[in-house]
Every structure is written in C-alpha cells, then in structure tokens.
N, C-alpha and C. Protein backbone atom coordinates (compact mmCIF):
# COMPACT_ATOMS: atom_id res chain seq x y z
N UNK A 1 0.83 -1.19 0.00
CA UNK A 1 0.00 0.00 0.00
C UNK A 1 0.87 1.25 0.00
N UNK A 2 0.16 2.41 -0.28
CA UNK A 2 1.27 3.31 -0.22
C UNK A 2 1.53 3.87 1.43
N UNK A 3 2.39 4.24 1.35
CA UNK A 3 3.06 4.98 2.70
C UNK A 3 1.64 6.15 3.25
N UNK A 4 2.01 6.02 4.38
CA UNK A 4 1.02 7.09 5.45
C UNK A 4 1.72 8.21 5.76
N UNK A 5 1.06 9.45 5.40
CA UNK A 5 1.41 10.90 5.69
C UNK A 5 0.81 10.53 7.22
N UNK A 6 2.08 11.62 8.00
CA UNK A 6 1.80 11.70 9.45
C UNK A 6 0.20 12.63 9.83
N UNK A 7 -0.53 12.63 10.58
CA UNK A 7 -1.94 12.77 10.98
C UNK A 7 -2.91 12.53 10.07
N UNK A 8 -2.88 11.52 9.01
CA UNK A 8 -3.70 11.20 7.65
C UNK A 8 -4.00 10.13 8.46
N UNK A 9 -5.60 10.32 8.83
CA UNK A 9 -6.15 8.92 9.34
C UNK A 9 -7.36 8.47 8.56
N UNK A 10 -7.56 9.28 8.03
CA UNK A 10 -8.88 9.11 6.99
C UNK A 10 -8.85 9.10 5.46
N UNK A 11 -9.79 8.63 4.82
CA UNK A 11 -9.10 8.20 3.31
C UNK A 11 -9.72 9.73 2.95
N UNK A 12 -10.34 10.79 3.15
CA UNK A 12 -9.85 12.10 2.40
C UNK A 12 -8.47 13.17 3.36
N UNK A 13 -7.88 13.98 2.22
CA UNK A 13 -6.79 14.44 2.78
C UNK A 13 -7.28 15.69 3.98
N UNK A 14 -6.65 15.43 5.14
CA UNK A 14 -7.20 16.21 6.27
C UNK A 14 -5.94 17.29 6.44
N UNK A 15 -6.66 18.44 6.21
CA UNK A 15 -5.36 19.69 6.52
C UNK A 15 -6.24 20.70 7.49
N UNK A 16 -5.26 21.92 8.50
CA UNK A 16 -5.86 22.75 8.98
C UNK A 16 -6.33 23.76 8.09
N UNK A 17 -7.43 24.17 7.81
CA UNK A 17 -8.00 25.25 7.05
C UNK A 17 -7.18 26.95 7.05
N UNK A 18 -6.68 26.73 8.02
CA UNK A 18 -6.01 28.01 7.97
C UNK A 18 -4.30 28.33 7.53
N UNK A 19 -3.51 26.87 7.35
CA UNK A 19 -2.47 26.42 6.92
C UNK A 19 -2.58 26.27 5.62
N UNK A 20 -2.04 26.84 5.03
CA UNK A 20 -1.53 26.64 3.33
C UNK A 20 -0.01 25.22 3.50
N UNK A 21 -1.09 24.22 3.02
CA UNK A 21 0.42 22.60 3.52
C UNK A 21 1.41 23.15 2.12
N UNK A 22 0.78 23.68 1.36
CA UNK A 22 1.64 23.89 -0.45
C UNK A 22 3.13 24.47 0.11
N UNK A 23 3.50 25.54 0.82
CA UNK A 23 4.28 26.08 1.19
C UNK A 23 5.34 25.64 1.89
N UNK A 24 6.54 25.94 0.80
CA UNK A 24 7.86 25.17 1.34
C UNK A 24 8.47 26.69 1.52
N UNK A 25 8.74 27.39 1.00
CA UNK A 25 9.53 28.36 1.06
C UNK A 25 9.04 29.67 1.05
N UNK A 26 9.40 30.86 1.87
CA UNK A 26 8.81 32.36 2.10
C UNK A 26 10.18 32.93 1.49
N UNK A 27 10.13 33.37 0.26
CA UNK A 27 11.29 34.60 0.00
C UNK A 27 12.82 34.17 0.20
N UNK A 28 12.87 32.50 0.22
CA UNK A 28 13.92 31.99 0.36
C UNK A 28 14.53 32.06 1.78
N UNK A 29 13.32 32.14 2.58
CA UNK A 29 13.27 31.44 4.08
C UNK A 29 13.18 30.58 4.48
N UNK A 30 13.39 29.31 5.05
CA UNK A 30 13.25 27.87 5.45
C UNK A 30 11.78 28.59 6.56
N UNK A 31 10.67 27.86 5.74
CA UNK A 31 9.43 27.77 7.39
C UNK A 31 9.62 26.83 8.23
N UNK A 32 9.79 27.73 9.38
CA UNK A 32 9.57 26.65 10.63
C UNK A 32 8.10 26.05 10.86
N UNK A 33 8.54 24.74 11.18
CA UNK A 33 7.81 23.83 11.80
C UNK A 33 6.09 24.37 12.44
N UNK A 34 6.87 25.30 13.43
CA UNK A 34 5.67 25.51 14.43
C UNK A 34 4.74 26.57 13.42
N UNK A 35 5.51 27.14 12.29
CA UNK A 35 4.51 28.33 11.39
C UNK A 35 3.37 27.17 10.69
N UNK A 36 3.43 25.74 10.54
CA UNK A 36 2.25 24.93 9.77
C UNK A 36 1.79 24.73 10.41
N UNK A 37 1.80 24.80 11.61
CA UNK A 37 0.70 24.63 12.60
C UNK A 37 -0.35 25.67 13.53
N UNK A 38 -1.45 25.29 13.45
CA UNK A 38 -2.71 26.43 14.09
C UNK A 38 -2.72 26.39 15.03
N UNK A 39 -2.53 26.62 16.39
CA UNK A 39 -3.20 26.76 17.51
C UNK A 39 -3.73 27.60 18.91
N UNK A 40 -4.21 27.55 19.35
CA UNK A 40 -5.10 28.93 19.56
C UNK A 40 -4.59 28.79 21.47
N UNK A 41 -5.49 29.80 22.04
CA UNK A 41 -5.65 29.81 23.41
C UNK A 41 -6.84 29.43 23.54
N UNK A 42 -7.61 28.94 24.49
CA UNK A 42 -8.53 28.80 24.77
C UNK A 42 -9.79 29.58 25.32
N UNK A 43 -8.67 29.84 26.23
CA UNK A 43 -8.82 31.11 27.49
C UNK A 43 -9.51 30.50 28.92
N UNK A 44 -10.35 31.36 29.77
CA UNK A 44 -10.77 30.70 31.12
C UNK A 44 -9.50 29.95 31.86
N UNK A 45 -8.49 30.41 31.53
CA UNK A 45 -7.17 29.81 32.68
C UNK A 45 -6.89 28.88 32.64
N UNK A 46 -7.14 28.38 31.02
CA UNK A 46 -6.45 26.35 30.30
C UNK A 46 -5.28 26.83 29.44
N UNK A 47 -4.78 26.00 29.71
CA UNK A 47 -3.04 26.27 28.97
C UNK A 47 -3.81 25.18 27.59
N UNK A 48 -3.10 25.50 26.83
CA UNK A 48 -3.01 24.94 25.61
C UNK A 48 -2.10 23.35 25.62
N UNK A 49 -2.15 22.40 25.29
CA UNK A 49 -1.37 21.53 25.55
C UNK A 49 -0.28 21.28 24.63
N UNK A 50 1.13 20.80 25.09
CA UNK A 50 2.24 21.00 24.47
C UNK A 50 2.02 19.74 23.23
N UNK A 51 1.47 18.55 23.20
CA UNK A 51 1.03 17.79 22.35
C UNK A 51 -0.17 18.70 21.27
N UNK A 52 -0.56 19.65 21.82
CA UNK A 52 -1.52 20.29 20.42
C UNK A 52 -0.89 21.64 19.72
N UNK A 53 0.28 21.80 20.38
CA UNK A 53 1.34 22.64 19.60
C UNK A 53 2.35 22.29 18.62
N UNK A 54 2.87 20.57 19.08
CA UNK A 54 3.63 20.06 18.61
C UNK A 54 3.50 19.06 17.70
N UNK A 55 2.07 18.73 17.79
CA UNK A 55 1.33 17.47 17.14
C UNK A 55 1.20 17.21 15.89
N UNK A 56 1.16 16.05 15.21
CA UNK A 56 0.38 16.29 13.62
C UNK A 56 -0.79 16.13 13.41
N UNK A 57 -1.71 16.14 14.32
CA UNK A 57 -3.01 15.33 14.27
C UNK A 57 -4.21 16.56 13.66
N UNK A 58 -4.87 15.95 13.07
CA UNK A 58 -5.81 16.87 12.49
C UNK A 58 -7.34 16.43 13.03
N UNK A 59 -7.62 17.64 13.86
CA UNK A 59 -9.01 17.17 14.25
C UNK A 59 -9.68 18.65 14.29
N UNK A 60 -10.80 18.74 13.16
CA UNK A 60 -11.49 20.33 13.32
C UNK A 60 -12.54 20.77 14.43
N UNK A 61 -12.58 19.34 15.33
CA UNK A 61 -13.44 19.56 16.68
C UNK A 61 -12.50 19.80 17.89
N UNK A 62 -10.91 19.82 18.05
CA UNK A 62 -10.83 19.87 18.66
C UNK A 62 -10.41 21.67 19.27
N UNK A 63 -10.76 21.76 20.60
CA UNK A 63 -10.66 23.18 21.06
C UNK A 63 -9.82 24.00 20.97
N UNK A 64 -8.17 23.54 20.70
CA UNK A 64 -6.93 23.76 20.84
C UNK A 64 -6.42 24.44 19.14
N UNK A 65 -6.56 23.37 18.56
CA UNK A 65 -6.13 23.58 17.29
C UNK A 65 -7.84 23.47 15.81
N UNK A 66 -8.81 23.42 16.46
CA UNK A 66 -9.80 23.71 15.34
C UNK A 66 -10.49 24.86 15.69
N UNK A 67 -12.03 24.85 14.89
CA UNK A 67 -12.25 26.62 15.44
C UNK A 67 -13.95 26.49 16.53
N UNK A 68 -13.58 25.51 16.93
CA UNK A 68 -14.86 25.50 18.19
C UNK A 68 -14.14 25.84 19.06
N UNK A 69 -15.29 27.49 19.97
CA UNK A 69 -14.88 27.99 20.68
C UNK A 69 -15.85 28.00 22.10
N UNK A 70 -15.04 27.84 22.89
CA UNK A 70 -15.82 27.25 24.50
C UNK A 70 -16.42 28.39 25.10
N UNK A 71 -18.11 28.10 25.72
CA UNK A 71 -18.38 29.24 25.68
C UNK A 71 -19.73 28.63 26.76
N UNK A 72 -20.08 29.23 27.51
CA UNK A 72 -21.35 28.59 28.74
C UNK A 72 -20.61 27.97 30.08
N UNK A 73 -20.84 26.65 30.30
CA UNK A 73 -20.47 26.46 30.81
C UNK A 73 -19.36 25.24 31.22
N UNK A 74 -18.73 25.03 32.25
CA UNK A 74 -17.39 24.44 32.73
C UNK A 74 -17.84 23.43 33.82
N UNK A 75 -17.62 22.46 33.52
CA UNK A 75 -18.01 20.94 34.62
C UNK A 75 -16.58 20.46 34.97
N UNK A 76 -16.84 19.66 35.68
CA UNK A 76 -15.84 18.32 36.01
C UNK A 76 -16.49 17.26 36.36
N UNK A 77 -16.08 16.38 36.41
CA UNK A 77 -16.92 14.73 36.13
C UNK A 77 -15.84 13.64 35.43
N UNK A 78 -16.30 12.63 36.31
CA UNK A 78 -15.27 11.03 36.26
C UNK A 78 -15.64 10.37 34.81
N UNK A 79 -14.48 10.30 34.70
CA UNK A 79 -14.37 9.31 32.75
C UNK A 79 -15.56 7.95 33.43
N UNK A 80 -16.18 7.65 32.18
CA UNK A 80 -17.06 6.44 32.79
C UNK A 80 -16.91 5.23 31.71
N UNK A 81 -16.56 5.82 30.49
CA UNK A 81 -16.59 4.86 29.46
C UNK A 81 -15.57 5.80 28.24
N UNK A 82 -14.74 4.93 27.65
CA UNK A 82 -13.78 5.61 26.29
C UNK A 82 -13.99 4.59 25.37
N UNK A 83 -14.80 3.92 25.03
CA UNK A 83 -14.77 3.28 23.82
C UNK A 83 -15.44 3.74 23.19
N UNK A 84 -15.86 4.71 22.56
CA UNK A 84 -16.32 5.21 21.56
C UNK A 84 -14.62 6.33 20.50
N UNK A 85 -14.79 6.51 19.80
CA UNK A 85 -13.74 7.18 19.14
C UNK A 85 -13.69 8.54 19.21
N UNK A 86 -13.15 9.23 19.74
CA UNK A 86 -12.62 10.58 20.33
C UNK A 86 -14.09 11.05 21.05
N UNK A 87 -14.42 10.08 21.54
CA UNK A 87 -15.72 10.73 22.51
C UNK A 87 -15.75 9.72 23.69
N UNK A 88 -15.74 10.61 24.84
CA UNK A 88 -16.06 10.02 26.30
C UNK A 88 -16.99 10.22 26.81
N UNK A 89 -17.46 9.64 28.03
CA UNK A 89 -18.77 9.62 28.68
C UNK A 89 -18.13 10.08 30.00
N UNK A 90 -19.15 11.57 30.56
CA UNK A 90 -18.34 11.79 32.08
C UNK A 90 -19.47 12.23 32.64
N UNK A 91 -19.27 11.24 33.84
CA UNK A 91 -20.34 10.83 34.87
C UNK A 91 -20.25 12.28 36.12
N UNK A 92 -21.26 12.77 36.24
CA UNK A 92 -21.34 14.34 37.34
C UNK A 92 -22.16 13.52 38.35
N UNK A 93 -22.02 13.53 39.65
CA UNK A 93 -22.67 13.17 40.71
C UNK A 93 -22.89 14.42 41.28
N UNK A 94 -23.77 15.09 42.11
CA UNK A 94 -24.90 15.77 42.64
C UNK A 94 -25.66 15.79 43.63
N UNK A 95 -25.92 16.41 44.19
CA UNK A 95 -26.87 16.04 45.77
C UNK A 95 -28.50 17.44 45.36
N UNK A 96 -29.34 16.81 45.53
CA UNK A 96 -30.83 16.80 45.41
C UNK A 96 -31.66 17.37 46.15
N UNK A 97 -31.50 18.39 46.88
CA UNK A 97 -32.74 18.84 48.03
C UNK A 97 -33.93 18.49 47.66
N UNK A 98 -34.51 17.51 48.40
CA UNK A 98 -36.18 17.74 48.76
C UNK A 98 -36.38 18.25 50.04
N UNK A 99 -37.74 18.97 49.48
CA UNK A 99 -37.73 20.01 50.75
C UNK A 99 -39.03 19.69 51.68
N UNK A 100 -39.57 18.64 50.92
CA UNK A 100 -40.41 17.79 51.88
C UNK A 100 -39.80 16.86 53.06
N UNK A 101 -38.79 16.31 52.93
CA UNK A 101 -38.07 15.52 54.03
C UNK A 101 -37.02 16.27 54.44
N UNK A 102 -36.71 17.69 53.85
CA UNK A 102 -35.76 18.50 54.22
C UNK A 102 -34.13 17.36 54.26
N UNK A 103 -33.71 17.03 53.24
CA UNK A 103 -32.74 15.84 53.25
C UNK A 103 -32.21 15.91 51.68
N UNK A 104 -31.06 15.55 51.35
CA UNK A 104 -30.41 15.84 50.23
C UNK A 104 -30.39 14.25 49.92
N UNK A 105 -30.68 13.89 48.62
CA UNK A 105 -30.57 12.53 47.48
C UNK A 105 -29.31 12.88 46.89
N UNK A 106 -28.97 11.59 46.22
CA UNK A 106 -27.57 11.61 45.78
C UNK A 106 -28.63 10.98 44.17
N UNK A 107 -27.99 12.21 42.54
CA UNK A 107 -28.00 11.93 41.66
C UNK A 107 -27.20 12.25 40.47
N UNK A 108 -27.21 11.40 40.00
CA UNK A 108 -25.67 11.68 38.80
C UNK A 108 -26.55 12.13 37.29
N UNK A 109 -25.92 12.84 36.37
CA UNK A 109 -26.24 12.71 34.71
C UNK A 109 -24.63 12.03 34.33
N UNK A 110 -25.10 11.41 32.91
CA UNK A 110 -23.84 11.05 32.30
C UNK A 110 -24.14 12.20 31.14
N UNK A 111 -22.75 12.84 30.87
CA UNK A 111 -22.17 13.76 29.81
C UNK A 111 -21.58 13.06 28.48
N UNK A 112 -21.18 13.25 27.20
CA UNK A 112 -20.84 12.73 26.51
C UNK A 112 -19.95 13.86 25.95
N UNK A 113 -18.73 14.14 25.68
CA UNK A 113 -17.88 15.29 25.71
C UNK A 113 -16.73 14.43 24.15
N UNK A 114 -16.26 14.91 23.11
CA UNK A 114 -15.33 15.18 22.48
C UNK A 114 -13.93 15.11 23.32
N UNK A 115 -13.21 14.07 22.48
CA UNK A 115 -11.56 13.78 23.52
C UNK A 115 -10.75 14.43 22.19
N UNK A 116 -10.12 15.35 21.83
CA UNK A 116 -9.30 15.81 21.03
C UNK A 116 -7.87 14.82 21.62
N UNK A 117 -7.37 14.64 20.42
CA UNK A 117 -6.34 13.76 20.82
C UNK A 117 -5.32 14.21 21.47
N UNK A 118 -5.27 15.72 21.92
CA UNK A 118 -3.97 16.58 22.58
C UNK A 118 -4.00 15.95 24.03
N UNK A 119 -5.16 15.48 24.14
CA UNK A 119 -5.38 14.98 25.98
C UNK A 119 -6.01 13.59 25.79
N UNK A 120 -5.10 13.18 27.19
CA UNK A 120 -5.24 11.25 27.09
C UNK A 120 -6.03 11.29 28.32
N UNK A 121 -6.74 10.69 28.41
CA UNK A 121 -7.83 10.62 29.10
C UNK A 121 -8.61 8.92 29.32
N UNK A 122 -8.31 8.37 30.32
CA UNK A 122 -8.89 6.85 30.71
C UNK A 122 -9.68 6.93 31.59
N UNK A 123 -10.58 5.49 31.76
CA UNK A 123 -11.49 5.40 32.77
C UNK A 123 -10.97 5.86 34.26
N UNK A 124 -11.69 6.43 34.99
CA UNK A 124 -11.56 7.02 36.26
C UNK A 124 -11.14 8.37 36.25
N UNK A 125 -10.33 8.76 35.76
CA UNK A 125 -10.15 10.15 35.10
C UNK A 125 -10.66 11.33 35.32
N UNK A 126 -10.36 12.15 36.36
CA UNK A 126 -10.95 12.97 36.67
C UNK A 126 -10.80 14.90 35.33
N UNK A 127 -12.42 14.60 34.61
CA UNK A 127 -11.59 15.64 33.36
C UNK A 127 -12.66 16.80 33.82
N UNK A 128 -12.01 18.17 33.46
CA UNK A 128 -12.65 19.15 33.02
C UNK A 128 -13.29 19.32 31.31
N UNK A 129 -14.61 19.81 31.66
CA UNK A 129 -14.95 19.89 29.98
C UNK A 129 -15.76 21.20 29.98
N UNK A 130 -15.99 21.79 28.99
CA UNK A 130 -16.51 23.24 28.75
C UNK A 130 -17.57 22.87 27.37
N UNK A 131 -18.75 23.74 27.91
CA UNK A 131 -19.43 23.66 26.56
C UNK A 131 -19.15 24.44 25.11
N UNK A 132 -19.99 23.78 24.22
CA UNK A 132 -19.63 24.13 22.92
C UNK A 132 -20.97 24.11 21.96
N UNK A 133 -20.66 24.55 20.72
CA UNK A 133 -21.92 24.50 20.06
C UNK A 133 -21.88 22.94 19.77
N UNK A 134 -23.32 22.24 19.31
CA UNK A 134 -23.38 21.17 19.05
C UNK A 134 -22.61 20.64 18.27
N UNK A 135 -21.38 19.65 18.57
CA UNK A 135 -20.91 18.46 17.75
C UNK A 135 -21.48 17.66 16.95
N UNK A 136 -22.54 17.03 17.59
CA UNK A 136 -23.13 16.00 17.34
C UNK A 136 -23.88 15.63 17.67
N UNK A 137 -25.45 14.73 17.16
CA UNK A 137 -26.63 14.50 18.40
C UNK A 137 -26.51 14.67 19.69
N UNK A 138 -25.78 14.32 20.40
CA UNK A 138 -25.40 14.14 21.49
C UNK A 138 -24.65 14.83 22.43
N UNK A 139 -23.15 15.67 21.40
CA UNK A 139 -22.27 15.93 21.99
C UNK A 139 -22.31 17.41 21.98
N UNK A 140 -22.24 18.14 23.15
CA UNK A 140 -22.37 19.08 23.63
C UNK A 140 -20.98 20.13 24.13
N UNK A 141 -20.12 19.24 24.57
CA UNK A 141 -19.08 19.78 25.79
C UNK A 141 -17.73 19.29 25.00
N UNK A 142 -16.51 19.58 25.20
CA UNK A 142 -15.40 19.29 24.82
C UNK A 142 -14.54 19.03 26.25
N UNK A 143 -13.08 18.05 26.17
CA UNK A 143 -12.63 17.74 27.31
C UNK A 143 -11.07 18.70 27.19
N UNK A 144 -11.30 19.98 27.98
CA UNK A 144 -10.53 20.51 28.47
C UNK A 144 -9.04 20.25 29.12
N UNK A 145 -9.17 19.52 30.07
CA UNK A 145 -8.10 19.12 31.12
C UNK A 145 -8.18 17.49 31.67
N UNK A 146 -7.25 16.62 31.48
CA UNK A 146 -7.35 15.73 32.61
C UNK A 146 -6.79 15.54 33.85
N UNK A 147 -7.24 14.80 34.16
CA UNK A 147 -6.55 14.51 35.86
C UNK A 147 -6.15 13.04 36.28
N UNK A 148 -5.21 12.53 35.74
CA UNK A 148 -5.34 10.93 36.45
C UNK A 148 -5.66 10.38 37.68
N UNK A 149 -6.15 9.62 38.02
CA UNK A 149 -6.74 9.08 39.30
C UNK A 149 -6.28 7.63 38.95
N UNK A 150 -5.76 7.10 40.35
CA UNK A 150 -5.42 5.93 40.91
C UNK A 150 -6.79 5.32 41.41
N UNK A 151 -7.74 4.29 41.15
CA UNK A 151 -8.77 3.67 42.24
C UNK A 151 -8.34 2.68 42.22
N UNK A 152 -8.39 1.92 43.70
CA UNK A 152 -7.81 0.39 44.03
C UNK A 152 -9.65 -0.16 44.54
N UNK A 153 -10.11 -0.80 43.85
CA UNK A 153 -11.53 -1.36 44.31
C UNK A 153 -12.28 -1.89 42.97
N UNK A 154 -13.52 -2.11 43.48
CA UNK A 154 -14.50 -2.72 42.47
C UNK A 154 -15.48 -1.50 41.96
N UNK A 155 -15.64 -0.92 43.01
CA UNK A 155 -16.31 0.17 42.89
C UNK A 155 -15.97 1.57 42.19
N UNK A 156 -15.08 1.37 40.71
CA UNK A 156 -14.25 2.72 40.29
C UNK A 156 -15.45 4.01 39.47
N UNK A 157 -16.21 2.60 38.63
CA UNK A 157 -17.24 3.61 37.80
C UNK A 157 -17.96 4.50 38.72
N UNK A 158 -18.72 3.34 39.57
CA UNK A 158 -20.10 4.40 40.07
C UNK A 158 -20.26 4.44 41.53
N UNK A 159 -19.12 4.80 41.33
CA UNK A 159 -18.93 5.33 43.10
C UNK A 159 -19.14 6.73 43.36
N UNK A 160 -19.98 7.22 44.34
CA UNK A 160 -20.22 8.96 44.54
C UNK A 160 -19.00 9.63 44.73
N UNK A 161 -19.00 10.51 43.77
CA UNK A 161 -17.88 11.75 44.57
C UNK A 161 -17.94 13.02 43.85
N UNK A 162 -17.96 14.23 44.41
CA UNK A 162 -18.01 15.26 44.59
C UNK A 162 -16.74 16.22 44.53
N UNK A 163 -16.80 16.88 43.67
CA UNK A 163 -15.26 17.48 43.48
C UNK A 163 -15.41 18.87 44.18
C-alpha cells in the first residue's frame, strides 16, 4: 500500500483550514515547523497543551487547534466509558434537596464530551470539559483538562464523589 502521511487517518486528505500545507519556502526562508501549525488559546485559565502545539493530528473539533470555541459552561466529572472514538462519557454526581423531608438525594447525569487527541484521558479520570456549540446528536461539551486518578476497588465507575 502506499506509505502514510503523518496525521492522515482518513481516506480524504485532512489539513488545517487556515495552513496553506503547499508552502515550502517564504522569500527563500526555510518555514519553521511551528509556522504549519494552528493553535489557539482557549482562554478561562487552560493552557493549551504542548502535544496540540507540537502534534500532527488533524481534528477540526478539537478546542486547541480547530475553530470551536468554548463558551457557557465548565463541569468536572469522572471518565465512565472511552470506547467510543474521540468521545467520552463523564459521569457528574450531585446532591438533590427535597424540601419535603428537608434531606439531600444523591444523583448523577452522564455527559458525553469530544476527547481531542492533545489529551489522554482513561477510565476514572478525573476531566474538566466546557461547553460548545453542538458536535453532534449528542455531543455538547469538549474535554478541556485531565486529571489521572489511581482507584484500588471494584467500585471505580459508580462510586459517589463530589469534586
């Protein structure tokens, strides 16, 4: 088969829209590296990640280097499931006032958030995600930040906790 261009994962050719790839030479300047590449700030006090500065990966959903821009609101919530392809499921747990028994319930939503490949992100995983305009049926939020977490038990998915 023929050889694989580096971040070519799909059978049409994937480039950043704002990168001209044609360009080898400015006025008989060698372009640096980091000039073919797009990437933005985010803002709200997220660093940009050094894998989405340095990367070849082409993804136009992701927050870093495509042009969806984060905007509403900012969660945190435990990775619950990654088998889907650049999309995770993150579980928010919650406490419930009823004001009939004057007593707080314990209830969770599951989130479904966009994993741009700049951030690695596994089950237990404690991630930040920020909303966005709609991705996809479903997908709403993008994953900001992770956090690795160690759990030693049976209980890793759906165990309560409160950040």
């Amino acid at each position: 088969m023929a050889t694989e261009i580096e971040g070519q994962t799909e059978r049409a050719f994937q480039k950043q829209p704002t990168v001209f790839v044609g360009r080898k030479k400015v006025l008989n300047k060698k372009v640096k590296s980091r000039d073919l590449r797009f990437t933005r700030n985010v803002g709200l006090g997220i660093k940009t990640p050094a894998t989405a500065r340095r990367g070849t990966y082409i993804d136009k959903k992701c927050p870093f280097t495509g042009d969806i821009s984060i905007r509403g609101r900012i969660l945190r919530g435990i990775v619950v499931s990654t088998k889907m392809r650049r999309t995770i499921v993150v579980r928010r747990d919650y406490l419930h006032f009823v004001s009939k028994y004057n007593r707080f319930e314990k209830r969770h939503s599951n989130i479904t958030a966009h994993l741009s490949p700049a951030i690695v992100a596994n089950e237990g995983d404690i991630v930040t995600i920020g909303q966005c305009r709609p991705l996809s049926k479903t997908i709403r939020f993008n994953v900001l930040d992770s956090t690795p977490q160690d759990f030693t038990g049976l209980q890793k998915k759906k165990q309560f906790r409160i950040f």
